[in-house]
C-alpha atoms as a PDB file:
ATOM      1  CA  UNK A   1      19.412   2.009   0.265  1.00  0.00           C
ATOM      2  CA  UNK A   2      18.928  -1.482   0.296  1.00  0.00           C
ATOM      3  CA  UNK A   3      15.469  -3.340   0.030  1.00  0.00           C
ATOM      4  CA  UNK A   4      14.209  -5.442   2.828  1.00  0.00           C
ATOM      5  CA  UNK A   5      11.671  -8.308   2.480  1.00  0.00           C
ATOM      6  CA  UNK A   6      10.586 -10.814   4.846  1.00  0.00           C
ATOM      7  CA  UNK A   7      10.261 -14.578   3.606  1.00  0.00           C
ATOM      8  CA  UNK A   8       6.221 -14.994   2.547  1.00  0.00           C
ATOM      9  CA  UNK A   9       5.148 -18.410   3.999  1.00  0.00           C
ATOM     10  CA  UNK A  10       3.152 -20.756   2.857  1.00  0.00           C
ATOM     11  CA  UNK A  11      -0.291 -21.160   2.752  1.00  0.00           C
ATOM     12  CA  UNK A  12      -1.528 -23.614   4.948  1.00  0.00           C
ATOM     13  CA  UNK A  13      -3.652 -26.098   4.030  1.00  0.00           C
ATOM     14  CA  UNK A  14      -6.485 -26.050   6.220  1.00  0.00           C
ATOM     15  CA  UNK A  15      -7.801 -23.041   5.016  1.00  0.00           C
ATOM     16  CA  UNK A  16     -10.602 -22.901   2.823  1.00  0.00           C
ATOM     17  CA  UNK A  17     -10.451 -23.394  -1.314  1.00  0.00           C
ATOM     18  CA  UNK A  18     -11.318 -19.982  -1.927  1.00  0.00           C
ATOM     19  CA  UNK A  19      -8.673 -18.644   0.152  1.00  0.00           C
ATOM     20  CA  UNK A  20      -6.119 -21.193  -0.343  1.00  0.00           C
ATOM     21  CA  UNK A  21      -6.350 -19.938  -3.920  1.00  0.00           C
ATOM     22  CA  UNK A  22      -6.283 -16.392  -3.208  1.00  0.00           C
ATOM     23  CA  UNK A  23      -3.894 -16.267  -0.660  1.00  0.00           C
ATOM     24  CA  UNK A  24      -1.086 -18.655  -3.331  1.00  0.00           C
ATOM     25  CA  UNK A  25      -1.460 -15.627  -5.730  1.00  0.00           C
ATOM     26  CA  UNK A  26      -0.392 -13.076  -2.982  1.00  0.00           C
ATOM     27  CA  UNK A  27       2.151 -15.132  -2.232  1.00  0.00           C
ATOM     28  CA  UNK A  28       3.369 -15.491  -6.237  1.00  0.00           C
ATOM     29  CA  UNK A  29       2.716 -11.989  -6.939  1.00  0.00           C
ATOM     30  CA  UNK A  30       5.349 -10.849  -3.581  1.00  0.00           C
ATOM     31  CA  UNK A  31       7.679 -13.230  -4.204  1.00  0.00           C
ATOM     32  CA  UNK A  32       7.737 -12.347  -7.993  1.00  0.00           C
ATOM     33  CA  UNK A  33       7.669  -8.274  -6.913  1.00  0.00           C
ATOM     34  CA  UNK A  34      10.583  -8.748  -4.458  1.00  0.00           C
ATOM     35  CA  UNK A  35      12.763 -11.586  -6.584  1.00  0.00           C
ATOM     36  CA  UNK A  36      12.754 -14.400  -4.494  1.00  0.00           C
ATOM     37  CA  UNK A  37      10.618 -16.812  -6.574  1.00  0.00           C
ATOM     38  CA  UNK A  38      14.002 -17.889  -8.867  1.00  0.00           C
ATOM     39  CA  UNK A  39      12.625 -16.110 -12.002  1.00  0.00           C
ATOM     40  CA  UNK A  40      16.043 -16.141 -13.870  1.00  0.00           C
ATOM     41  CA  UNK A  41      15.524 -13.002 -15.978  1.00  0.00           C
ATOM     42  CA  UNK A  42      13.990 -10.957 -12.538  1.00  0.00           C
ATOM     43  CA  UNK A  43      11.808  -9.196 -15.499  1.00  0.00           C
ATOM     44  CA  UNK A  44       8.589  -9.239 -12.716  1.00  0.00           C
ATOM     45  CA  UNK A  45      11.292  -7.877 -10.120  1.00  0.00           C
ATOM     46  CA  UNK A  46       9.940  -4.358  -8.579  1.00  0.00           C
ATOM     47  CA  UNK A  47      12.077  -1.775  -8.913  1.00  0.00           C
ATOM     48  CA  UNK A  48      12.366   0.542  -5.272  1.00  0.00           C
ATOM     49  CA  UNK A  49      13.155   3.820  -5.218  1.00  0.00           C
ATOM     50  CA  UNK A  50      16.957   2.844  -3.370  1.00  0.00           C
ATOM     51  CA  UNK A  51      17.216   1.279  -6.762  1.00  0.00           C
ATOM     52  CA  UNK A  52      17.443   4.418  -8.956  1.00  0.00           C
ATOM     53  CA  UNK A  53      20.475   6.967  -9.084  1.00  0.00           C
ATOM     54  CA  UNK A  54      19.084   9.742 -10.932  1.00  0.00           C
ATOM     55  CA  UNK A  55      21.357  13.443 -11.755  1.00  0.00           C
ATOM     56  CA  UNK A  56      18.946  16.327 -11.569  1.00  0.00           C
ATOM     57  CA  UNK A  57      19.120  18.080 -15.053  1.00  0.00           C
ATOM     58  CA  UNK A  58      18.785  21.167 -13.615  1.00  0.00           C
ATOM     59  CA  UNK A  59      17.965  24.267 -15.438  1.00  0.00           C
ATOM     60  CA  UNK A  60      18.585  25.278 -18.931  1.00  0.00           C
ATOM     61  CA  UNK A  61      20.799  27.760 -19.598  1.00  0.00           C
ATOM     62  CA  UNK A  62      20.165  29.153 -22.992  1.00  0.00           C
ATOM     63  CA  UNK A  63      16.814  31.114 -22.987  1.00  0.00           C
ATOM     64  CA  UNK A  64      17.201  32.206 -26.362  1.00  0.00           C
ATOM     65  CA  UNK A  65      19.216  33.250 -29.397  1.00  0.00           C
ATOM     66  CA  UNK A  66      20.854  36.556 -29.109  1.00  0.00           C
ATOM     67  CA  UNK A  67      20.686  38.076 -32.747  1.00  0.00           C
ATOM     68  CA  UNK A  68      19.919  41.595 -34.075  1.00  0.00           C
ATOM     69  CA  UNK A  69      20.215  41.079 -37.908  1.00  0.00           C
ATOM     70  CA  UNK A  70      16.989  39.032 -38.361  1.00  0.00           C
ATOM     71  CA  UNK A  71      16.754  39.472 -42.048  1.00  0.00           C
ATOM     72  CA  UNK A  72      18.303  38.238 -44.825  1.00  0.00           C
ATOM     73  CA  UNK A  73      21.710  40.014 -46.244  1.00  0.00           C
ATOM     74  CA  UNK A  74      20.763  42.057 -49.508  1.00  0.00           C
ATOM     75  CA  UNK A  75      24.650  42.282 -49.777  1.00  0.00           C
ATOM     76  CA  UNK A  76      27.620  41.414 -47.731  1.00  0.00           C
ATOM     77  CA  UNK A  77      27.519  45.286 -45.937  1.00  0.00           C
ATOM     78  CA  UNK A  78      24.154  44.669 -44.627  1.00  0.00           C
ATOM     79  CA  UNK A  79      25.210  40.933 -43.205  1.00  0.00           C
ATOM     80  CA  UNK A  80      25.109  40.342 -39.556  1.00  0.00           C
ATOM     81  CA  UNK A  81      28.584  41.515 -37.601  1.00  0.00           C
ATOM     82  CA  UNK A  82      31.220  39.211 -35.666  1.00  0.00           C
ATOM     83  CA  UNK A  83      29.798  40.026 -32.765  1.00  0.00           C
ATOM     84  CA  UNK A  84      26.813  38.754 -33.877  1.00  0.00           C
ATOM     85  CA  UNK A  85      27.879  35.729 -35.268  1.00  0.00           C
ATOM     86  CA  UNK A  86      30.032  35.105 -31.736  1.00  0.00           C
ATOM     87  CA  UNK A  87      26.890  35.460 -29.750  1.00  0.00           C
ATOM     88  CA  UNK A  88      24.970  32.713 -32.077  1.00  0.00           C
ATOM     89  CA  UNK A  89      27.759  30.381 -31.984  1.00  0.00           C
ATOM     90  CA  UNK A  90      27.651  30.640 -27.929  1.00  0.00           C
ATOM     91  CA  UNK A  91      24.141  30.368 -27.560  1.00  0.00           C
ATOM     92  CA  UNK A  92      24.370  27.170 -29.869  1.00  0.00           C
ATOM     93  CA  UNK A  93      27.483  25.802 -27.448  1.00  0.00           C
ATOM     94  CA  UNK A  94      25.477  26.515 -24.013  1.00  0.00           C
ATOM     95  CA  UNK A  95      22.272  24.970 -26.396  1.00  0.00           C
ATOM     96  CA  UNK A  96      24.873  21.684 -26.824  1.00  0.00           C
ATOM     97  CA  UNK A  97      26.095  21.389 -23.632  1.00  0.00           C
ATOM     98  CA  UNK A  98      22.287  21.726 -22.023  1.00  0.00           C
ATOM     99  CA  UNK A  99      21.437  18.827 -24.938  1.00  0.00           C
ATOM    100  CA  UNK A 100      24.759  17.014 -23.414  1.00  0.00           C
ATOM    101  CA  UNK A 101      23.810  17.279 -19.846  1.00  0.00           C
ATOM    102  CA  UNK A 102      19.973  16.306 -20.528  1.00  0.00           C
ATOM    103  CA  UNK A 103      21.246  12.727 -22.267  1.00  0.00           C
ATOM    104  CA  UNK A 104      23.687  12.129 -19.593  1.00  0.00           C
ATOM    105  CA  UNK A 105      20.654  12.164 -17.283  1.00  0.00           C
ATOM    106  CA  UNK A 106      18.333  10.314 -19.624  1.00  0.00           C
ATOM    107  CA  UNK A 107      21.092   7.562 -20.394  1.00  0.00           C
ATOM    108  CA  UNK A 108      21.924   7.105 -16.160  1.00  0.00           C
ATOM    109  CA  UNK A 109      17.974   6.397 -16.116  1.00  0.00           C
ATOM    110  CA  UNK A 110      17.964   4.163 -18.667  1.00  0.00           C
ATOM    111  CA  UNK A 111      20.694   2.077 -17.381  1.00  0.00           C
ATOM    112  CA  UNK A 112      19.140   2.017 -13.634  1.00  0.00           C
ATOM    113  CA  UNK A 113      15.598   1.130 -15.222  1.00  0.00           C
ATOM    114  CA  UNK A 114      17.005  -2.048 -17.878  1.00  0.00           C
ATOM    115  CA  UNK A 115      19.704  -2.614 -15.103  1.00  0.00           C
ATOM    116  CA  UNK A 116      22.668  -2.614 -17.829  1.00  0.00           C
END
């Protein structure tokens, strides 16, 4: 969605001191919030909310670690099994891909907000 402004006009000159002066700050502050005053960086340019694309990160899919041998091997019988050890190593993929997805989101924000 695009942003729409209409052109601020001047402030006439009849009107008194007091609201001349107010009146030429609303006018700065708009046209500094809407990028029309020719500020060549735009770094007092609003941002509206056409202006950000943002990926929901949606929920995470690892709850938690699947592991039944919680203590430490007294000797290599009593170590955890394969299965085990499959389970952890896919619990620590979906826990990578979850990490993946969540910086893909914050990184699309980041560019929208620094407008890189």
């Amino acid at each position: 969605m695009a942003k729409r402004y209409v052109a601020t006009p001047e402030v006439p000159s009849t009107e008194i001191v007091a609201q001349s002066i107010l009146l030429s700050a609303i006018k700065e502050n708009i046209e500094l919030l809407t990028g029309t005053r020719g500020e060549p960086d735009l770094a007092s340019m609003a941002l509206a909310r056409g202006d950000l694309t943002v990926e929901q990160v949606g929920e995470q899919e690892m709850g938690a670690v699947n592991t039944s041998n919680t203590a430490a091997p007294a000797d290599v019988a009593s170590a955890a099994s394969a299965v085990t050890v499959d389970l952890l190593r896919n619990d620590v993929q979906i826990l990578a891909n979850d990490v993946f997805r969540t910086r893909q989101a914050l990184d699309l924000l980041i560019r929208n907000l620094t407008g890189v």
